[in-house]
PDB file of N, CA and C in Angstrom:
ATOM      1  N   UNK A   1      -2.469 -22.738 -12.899  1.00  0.00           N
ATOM      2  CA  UNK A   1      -2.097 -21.349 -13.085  1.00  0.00           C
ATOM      3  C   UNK A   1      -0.736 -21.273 -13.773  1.00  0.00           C
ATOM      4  N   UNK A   2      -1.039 -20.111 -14.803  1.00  0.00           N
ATOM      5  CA  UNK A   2       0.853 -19.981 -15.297  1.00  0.00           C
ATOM      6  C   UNK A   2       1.556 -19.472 -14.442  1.00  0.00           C
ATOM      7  N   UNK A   3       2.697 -19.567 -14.766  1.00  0.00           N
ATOM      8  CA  UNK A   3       3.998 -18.931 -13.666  1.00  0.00           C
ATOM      9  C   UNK A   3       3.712 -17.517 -13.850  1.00  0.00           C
ATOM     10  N   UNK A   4       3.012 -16.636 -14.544  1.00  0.00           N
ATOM     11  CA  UNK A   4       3.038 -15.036 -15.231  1.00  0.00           C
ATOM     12  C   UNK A   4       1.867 -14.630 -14.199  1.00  0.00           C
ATOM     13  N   UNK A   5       0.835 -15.639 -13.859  1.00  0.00           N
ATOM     14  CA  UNK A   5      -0.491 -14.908 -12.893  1.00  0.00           C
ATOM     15  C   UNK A   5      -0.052 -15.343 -11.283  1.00  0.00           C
ATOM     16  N   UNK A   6       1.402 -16.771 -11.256  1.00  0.00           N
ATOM     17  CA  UNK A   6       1.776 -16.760 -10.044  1.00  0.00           C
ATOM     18  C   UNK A   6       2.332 -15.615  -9.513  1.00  0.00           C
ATOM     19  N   UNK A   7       3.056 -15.101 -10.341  1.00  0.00           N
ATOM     20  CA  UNK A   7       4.027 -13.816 -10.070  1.00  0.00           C
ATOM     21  C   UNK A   7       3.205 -13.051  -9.973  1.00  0.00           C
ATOM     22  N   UNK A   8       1.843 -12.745 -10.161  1.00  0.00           N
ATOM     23  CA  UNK A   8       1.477 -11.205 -10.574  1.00  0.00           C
ATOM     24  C   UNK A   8       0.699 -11.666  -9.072  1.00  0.00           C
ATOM     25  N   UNK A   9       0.078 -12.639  -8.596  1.00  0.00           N
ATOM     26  CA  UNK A   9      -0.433 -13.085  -7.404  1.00  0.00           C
ATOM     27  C   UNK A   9       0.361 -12.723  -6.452  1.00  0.00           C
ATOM     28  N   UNK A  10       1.877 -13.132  -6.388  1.00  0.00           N
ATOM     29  CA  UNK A  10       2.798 -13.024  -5.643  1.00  0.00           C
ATOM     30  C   UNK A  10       2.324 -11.036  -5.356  1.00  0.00           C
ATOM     31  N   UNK A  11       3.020 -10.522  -6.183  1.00  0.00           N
ATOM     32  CA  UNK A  11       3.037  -9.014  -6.640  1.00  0.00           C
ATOM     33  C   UNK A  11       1.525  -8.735  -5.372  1.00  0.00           C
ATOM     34  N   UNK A  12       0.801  -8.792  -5.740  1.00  0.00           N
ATOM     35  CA  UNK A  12       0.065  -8.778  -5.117  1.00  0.00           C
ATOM     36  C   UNK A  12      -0.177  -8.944  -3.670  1.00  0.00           C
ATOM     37  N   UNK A  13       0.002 -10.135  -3.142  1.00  0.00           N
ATOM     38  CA  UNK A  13       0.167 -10.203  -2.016  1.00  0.00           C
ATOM     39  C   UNK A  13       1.300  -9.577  -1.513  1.00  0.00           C
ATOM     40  N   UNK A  14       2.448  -8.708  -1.967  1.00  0.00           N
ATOM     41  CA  UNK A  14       3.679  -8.733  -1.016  1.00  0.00           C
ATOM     42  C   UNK A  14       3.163  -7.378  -1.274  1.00  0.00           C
ATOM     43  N   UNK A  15       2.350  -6.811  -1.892  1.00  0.00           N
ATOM     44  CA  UNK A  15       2.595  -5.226  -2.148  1.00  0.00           C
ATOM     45  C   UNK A  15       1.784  -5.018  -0.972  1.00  0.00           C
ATOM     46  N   UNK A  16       0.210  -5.805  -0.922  1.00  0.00           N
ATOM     47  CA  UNK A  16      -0.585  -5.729   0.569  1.00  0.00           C
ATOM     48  C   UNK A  16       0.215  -5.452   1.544  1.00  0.00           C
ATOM     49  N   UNK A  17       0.798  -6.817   1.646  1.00  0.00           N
ATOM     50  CA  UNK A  17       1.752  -6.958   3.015  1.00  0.00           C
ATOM     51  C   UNK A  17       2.976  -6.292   3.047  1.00  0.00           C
ATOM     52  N   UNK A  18       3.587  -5.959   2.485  1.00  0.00           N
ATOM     53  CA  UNK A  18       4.484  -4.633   2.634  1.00  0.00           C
ATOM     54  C   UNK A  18       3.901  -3.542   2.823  1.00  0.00           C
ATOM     55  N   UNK A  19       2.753  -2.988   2.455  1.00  0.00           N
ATOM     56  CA  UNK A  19       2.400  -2.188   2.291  1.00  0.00           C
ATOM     57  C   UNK A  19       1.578  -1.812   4.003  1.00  0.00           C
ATOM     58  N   UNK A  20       1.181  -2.958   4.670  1.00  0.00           N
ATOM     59  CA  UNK A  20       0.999  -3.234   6.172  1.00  0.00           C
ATOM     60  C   UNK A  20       1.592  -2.873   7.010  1.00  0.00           C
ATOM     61  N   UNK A  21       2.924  -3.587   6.417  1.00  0.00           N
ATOM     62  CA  UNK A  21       4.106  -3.718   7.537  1.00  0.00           C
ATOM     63  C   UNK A  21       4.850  -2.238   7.603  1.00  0.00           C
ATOM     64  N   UNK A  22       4.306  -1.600   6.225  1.00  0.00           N
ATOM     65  CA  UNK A  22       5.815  -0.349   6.451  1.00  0.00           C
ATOM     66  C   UNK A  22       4.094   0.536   7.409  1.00  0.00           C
ATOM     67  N   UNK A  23       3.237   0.697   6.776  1.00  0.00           N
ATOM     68  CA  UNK A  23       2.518   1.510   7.924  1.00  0.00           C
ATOM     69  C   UNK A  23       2.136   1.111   9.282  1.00  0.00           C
ATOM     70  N   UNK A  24       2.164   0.033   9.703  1.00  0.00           N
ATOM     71  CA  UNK A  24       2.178  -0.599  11.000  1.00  0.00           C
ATOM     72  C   UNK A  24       3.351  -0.003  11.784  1.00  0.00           C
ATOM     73  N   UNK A  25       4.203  -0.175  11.112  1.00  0.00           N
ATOM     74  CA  UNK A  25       5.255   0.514  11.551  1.00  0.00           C
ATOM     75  C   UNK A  25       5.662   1.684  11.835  1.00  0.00           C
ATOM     76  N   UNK A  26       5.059   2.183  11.142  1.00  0.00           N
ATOM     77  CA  UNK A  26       5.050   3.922  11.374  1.00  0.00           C
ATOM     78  C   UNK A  26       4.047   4.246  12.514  1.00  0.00           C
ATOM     79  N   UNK A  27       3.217   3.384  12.302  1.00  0.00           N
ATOM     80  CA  UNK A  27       2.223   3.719  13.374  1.00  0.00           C
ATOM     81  C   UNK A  27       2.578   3.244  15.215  1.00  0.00           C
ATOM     82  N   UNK A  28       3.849   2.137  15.280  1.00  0.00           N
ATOM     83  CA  UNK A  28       4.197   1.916  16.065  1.00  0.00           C
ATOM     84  C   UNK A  28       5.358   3.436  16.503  1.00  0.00           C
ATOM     85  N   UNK A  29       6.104   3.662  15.571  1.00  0.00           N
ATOM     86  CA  UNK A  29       7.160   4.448  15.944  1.00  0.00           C
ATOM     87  C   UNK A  29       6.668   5.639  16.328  1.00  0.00           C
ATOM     88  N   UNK A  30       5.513   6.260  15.520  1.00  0.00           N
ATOM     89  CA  UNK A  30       5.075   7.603  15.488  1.00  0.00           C
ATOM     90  C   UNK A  30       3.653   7.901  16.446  1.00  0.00           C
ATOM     91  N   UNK A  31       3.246   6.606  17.123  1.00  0.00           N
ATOM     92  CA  UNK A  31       1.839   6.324  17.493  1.00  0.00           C
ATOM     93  C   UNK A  31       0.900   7.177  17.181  1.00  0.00           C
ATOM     94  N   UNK A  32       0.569   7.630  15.633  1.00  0.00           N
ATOM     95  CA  UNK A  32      -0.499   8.058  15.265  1.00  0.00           C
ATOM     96  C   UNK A  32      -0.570   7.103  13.556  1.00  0.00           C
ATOM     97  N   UNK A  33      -1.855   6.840  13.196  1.00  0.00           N
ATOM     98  CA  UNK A  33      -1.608   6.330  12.265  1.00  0.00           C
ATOM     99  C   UNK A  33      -0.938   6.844  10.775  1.00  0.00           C
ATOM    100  N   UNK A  34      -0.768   6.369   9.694  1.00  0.00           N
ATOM    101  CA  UNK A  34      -0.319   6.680   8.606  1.00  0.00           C
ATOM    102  C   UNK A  34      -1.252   7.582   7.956  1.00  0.00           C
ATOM    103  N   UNK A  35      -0.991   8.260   6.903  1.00  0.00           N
ATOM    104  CA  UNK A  35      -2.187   9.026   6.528  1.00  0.00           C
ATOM    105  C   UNK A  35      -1.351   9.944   5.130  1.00  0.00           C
ATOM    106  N   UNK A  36      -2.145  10.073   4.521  1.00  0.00           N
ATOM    107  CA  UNK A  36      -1.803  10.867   2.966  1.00  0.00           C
ATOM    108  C   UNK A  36      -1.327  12.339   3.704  1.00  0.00           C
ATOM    109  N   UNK A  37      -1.931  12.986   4.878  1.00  0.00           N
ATOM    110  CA  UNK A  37      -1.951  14.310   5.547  1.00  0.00           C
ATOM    111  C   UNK A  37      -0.061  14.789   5.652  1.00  0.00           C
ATOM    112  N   UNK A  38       0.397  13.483   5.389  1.00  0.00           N
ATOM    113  CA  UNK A  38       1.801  13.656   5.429  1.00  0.00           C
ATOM    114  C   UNK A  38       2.902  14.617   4.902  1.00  0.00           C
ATOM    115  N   UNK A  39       1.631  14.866   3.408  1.00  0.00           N
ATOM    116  CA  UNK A  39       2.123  15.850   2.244  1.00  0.00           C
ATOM    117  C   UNK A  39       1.564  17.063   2.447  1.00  0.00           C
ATOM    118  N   UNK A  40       0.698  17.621   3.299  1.00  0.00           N
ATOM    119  CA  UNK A  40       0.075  18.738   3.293  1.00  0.00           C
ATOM    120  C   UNK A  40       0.890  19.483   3.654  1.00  0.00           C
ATOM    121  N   UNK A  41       2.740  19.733   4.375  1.00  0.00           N
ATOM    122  CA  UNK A  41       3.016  20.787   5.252  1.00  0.00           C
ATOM    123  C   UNK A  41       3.750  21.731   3.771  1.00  0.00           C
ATOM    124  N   UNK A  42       3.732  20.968   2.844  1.00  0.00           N
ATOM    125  CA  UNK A  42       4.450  21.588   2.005  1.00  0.00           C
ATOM    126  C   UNK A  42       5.628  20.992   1.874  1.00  0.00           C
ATOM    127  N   UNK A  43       6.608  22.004   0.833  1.00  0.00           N
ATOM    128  CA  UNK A  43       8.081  21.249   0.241  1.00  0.00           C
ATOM    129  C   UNK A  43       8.797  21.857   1.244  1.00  0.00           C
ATOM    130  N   UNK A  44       8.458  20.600   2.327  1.00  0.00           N
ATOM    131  CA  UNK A  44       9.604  20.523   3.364  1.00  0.00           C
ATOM    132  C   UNK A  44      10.517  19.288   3.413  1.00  0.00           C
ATOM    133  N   UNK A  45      11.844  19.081   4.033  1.00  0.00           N
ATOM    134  CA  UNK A  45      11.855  17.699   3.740  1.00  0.00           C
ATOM    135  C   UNK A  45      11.802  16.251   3.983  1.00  0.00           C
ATOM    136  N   UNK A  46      10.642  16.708   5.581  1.00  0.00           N
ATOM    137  CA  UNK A  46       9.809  15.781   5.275  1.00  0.00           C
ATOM    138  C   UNK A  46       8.820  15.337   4.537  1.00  0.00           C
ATOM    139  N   UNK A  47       8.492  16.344   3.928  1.00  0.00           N
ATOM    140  CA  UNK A  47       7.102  15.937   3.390  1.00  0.00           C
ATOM    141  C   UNK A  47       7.550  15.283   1.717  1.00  0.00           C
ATOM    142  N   UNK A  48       9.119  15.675   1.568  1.00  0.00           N
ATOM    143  CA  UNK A  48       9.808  15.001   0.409  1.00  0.00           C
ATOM    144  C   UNK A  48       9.890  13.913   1.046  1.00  0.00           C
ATOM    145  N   UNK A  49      10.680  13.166   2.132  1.00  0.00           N
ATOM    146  CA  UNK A  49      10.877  11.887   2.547  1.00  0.00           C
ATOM    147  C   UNK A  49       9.585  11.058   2.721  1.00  0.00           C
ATOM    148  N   UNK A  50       8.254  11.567   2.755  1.00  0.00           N
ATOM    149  CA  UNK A  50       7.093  10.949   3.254  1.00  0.00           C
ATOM    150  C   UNK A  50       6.792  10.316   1.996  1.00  0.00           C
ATOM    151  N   UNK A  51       7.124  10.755   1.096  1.00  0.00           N
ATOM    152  CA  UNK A  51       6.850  10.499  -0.768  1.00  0.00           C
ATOM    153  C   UNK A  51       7.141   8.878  -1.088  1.00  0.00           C
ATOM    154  N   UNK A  52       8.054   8.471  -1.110  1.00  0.00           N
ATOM    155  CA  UNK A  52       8.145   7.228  -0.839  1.00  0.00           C
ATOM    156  C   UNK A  52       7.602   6.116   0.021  1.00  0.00           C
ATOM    157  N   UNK A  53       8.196   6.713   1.350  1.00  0.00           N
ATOM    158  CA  UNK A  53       6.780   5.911   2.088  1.00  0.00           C
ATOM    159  C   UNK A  53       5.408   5.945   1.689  1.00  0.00           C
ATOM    160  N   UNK A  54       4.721   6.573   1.046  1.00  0.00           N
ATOM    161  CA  UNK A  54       3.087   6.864   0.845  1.00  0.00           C
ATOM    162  C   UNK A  54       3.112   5.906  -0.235  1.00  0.00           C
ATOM    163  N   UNK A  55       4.169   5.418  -0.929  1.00  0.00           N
ATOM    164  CA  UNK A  55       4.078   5.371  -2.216  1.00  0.00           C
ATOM    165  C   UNK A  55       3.472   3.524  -1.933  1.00  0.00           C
ATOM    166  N   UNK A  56       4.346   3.058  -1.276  1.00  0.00           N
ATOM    167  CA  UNK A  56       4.305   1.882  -0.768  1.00  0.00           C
ATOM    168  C   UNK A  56       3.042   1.572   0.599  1.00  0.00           C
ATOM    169  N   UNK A  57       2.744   2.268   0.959  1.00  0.00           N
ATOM    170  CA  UNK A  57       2.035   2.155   2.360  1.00  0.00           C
ATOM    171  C   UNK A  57       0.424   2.853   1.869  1.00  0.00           C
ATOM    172  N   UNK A  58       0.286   3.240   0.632  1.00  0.00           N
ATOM    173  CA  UNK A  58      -0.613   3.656   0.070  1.00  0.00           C
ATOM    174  C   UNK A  58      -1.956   2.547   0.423  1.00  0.00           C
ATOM    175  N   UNK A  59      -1.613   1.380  -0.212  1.00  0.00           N
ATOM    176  CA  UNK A  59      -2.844   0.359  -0.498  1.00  0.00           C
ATOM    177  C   UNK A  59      -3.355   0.038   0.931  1.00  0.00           C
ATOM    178  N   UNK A  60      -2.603   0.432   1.898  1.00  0.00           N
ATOM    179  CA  UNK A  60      -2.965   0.063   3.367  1.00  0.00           C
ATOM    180  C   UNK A  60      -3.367   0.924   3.614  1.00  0.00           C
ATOM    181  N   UNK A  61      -3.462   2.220   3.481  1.00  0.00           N
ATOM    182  CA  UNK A  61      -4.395   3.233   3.898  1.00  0.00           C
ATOM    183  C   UNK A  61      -5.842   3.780   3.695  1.00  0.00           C
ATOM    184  N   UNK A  62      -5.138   3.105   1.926  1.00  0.00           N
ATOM    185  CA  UNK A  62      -6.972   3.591   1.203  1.00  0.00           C
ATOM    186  C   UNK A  62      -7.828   2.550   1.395  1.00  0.00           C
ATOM    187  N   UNK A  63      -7.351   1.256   1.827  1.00  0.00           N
ATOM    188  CA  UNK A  63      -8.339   0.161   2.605  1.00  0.00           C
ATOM    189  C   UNK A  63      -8.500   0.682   3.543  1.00  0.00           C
ATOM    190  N   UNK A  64      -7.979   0.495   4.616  1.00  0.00           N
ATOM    191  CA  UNK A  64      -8.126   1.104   6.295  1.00  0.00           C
ATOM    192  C   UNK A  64      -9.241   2.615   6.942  1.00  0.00           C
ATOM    193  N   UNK A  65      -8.857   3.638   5.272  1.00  0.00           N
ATOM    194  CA  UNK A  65     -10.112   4.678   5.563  1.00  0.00           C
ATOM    195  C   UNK A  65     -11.454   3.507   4.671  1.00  0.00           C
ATOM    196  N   UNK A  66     -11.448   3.627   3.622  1.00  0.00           N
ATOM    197  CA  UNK A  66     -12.639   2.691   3.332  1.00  0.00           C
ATOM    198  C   UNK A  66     -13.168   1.565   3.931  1.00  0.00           C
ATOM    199  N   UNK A  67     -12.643   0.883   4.704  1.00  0.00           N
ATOM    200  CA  UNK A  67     -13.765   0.305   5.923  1.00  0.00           C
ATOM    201  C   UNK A  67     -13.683   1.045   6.405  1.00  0.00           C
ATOM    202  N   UNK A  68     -13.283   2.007   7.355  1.00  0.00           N
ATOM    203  CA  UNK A  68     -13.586   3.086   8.213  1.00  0.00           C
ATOM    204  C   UNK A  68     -15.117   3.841   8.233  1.00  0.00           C
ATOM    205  N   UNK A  69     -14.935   4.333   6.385  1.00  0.00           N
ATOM    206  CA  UNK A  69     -15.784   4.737   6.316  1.00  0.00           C
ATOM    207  C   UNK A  69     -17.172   4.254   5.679  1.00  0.00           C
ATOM    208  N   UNK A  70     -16.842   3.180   5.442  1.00  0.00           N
ATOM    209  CA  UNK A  70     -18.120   1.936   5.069  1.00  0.00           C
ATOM    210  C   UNK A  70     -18.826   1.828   6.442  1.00  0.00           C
ATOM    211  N   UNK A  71     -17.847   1.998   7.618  1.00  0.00           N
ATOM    212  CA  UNK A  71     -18.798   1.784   8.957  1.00  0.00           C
ATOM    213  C   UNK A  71     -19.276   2.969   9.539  1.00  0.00           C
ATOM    214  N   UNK A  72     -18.456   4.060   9.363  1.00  0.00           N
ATOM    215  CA  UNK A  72     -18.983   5.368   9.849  1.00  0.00           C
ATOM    216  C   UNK A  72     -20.514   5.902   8.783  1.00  0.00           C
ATOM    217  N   UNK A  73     -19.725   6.376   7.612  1.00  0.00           N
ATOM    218  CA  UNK A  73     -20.851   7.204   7.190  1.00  0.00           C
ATOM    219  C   UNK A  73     -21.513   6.457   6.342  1.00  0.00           C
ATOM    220  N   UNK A  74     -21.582   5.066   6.133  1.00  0.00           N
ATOM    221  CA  UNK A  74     -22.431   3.882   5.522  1.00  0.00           C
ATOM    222  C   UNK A  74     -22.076   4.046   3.863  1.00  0.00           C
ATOM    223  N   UNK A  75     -20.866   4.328   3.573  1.00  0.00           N
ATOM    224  CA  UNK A  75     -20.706   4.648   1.908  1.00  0.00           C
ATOM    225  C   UNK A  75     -21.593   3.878   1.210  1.00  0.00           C
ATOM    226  N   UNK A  76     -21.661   3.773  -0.396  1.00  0.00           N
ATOM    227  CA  UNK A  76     -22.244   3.025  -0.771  1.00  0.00           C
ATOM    228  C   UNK A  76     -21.231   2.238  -1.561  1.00  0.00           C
ATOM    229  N   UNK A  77     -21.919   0.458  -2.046  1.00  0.00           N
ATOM    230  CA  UNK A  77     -21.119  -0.396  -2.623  1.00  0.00           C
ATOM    231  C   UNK A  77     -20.174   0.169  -3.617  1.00  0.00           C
ATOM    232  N   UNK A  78     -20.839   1.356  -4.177  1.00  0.00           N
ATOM    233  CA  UNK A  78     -19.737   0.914  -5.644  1.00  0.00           C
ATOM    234  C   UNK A  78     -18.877   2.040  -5.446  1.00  0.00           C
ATOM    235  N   UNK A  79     -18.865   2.775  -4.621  1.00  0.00           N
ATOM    236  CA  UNK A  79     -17.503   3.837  -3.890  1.00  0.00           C
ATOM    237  C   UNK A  79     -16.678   2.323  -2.992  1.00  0.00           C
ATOM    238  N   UNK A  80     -17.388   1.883  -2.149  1.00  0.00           N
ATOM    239  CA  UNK A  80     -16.113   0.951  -1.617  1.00  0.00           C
ATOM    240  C   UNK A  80     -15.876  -0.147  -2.853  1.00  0.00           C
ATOM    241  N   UNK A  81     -16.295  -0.838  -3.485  1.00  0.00           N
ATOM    242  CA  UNK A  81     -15.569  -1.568  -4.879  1.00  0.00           C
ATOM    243  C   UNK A  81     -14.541  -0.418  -5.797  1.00  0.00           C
ATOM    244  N   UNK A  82     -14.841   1.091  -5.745  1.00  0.00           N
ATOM    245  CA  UNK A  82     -13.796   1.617  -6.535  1.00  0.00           C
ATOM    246  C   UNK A  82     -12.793   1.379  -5.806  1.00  0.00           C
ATOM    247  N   UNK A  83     -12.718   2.024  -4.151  1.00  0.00           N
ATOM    248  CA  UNK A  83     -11.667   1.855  -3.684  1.00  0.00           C
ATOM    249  C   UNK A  83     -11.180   0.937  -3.525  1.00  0.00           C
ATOM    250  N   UNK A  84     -11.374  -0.548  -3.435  1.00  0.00           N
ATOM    251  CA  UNK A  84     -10.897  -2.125  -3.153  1.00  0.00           C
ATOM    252  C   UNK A  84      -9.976  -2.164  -4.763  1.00  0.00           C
ATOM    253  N   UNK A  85     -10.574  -1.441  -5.932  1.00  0.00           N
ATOM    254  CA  UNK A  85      -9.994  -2.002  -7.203  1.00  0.00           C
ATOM    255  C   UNK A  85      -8.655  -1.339  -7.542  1.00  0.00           C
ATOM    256  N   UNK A  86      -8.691  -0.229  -6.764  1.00  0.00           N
ATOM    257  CA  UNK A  86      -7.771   1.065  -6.700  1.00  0.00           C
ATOM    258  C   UNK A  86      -6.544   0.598  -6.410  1.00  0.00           C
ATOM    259  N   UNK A  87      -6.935   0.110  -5.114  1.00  0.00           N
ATOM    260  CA  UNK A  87      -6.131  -0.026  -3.760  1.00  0.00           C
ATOM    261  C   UNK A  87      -5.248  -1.710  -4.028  1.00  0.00           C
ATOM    262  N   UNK A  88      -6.034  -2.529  -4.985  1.00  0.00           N
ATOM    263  CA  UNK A  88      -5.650  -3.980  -5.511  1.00  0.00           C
ATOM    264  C   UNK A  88      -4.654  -3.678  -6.452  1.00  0.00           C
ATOM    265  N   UNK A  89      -5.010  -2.573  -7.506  1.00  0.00           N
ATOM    266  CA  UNK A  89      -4.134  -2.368  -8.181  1.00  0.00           C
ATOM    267  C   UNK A  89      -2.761  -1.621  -8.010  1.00  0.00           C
ATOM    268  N   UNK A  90      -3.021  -0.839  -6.720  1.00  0.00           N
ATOM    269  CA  UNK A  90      -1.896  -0.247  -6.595  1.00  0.00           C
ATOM    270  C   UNK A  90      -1.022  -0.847  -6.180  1.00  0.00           C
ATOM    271  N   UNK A  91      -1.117  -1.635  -5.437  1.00  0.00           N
ATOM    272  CA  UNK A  91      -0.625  -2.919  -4.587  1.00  0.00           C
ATOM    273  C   UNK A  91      -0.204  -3.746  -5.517  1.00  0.00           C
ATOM    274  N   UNK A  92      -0.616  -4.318  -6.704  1.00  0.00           N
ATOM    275  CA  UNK A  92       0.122  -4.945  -7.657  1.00  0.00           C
ATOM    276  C   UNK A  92       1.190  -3.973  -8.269  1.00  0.00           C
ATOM    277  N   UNK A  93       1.050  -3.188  -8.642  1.00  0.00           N
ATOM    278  CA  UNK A  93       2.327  -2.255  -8.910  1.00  0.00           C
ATOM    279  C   UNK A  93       3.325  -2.199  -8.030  1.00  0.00           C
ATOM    280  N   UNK A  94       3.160  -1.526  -6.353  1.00  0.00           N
ATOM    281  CA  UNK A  94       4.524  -2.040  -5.527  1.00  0.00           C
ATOM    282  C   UNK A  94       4.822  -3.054  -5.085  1.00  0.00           C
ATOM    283  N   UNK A  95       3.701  -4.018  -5.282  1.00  0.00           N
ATOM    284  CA  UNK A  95       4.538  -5.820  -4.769  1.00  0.00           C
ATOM    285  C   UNK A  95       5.464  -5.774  -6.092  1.00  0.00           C
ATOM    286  N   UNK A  96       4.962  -5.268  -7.532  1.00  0.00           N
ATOM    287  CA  UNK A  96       5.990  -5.798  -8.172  1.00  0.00           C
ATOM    288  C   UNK A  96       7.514  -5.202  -8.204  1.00  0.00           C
ATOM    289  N   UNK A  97       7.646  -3.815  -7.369  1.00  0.00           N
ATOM    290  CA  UNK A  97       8.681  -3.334  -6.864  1.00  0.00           C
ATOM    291  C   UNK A  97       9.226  -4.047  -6.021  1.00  0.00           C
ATOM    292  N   UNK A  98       8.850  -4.338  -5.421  1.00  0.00           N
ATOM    293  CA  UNK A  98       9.130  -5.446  -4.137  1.00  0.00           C
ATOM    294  C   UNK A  98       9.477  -6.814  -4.706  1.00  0.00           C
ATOM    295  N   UNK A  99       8.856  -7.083  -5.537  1.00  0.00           N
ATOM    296  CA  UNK A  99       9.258  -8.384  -5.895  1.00  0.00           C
ATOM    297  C   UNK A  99      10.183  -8.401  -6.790  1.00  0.00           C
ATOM    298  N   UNK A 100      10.600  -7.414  -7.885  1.00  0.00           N
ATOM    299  CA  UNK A 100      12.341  -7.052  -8.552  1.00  0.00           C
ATOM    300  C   UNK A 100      12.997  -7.197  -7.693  1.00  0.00           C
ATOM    301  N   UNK A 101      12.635  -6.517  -6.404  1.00  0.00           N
ATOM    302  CA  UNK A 101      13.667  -6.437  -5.670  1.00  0.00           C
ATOM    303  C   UNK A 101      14.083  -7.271  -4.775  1.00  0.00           C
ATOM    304  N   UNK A 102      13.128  -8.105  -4.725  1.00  0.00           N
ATOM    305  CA  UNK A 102      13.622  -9.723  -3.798  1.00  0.00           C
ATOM    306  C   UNK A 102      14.847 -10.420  -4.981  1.00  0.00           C
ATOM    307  N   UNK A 103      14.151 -10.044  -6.396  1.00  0.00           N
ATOM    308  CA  UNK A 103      14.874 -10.883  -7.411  1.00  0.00           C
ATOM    309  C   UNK A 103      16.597 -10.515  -7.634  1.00  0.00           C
ATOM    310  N   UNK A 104      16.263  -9.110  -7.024  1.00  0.00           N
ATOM    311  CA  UNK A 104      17.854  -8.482  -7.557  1.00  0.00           C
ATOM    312  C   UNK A 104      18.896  -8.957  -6.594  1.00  0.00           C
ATOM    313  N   UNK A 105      18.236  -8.801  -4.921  1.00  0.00           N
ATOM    314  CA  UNK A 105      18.972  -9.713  -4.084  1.00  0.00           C
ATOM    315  C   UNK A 105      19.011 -10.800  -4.184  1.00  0.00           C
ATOM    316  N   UNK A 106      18.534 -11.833  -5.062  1.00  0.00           N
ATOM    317  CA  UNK A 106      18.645 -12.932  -5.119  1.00  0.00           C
ATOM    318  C   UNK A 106      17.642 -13.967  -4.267  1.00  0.00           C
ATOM    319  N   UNK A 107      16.715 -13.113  -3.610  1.00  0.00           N
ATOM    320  CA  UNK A 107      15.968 -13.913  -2.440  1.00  0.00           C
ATOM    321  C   UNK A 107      14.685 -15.165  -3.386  1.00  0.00           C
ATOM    322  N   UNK A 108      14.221 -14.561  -3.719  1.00  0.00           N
ATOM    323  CA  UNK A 108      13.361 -15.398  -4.615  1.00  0.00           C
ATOM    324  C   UNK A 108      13.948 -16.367  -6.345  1.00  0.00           C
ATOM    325  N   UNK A 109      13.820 -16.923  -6.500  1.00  0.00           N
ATOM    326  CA  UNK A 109      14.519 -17.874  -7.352  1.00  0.00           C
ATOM    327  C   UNK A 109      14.340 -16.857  -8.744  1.00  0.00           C
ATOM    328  N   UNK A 110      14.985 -17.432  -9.728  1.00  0.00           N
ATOM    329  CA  UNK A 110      14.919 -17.013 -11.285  1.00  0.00           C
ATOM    330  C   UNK A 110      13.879 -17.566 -11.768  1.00  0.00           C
TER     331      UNK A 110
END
């Protein structure tokens, strides 16, 4: 593998797993789970502060309802493959936020 599909692998996996950890978390602090419903109260400012979080905690949600609902209302394959491709890609976009930003602190090498 080149170093360009390691990184984008990387990207990938940290956007998942960030993307876990910040809604796990919310779900510990707030004991209800995470959810897009965050934005519905209007331009309040939480629902400005929720914007960011969603932004990142996104790919963990739109997995989490899509098995949900792969087991509830029996979706069909190619609604859960949109959402898996959705949800992969979005996740490569904030791992790679995440991963500038390991770079800017210096955590991950040059």
């Amino acid at each position: 593998m080149t170093p360009d599909q390691i990184e984008s692998l990387l990207a990938l996996v940290l956007g998942f797993a960030f993307a876990g950890l910040i809604a796990t978390g919310y779900q510990f602090l707030t004991r209800r789970p995470a959810s897009f419903r965050l934005l519905k109260n209007g331009p309040r400012p939480a629902t400005i502060a929720a914007v960011p979080f969603l932004v990142f905690a996104a790919p963990f949600i739109i997995m989490r309802n899509t098995m949900r609902a792969r087991r509830l209302v029996s979706r069909r394959f190619e609604f859960v493959m949109l959402s898996t491709i959705l949800a992969g890609f979005w996740s490569l976009m904030s791992g790679t936020v995440v991963v500038m930003a390991l770079h800017a602190v210096g955590f991950l090498g040059a």
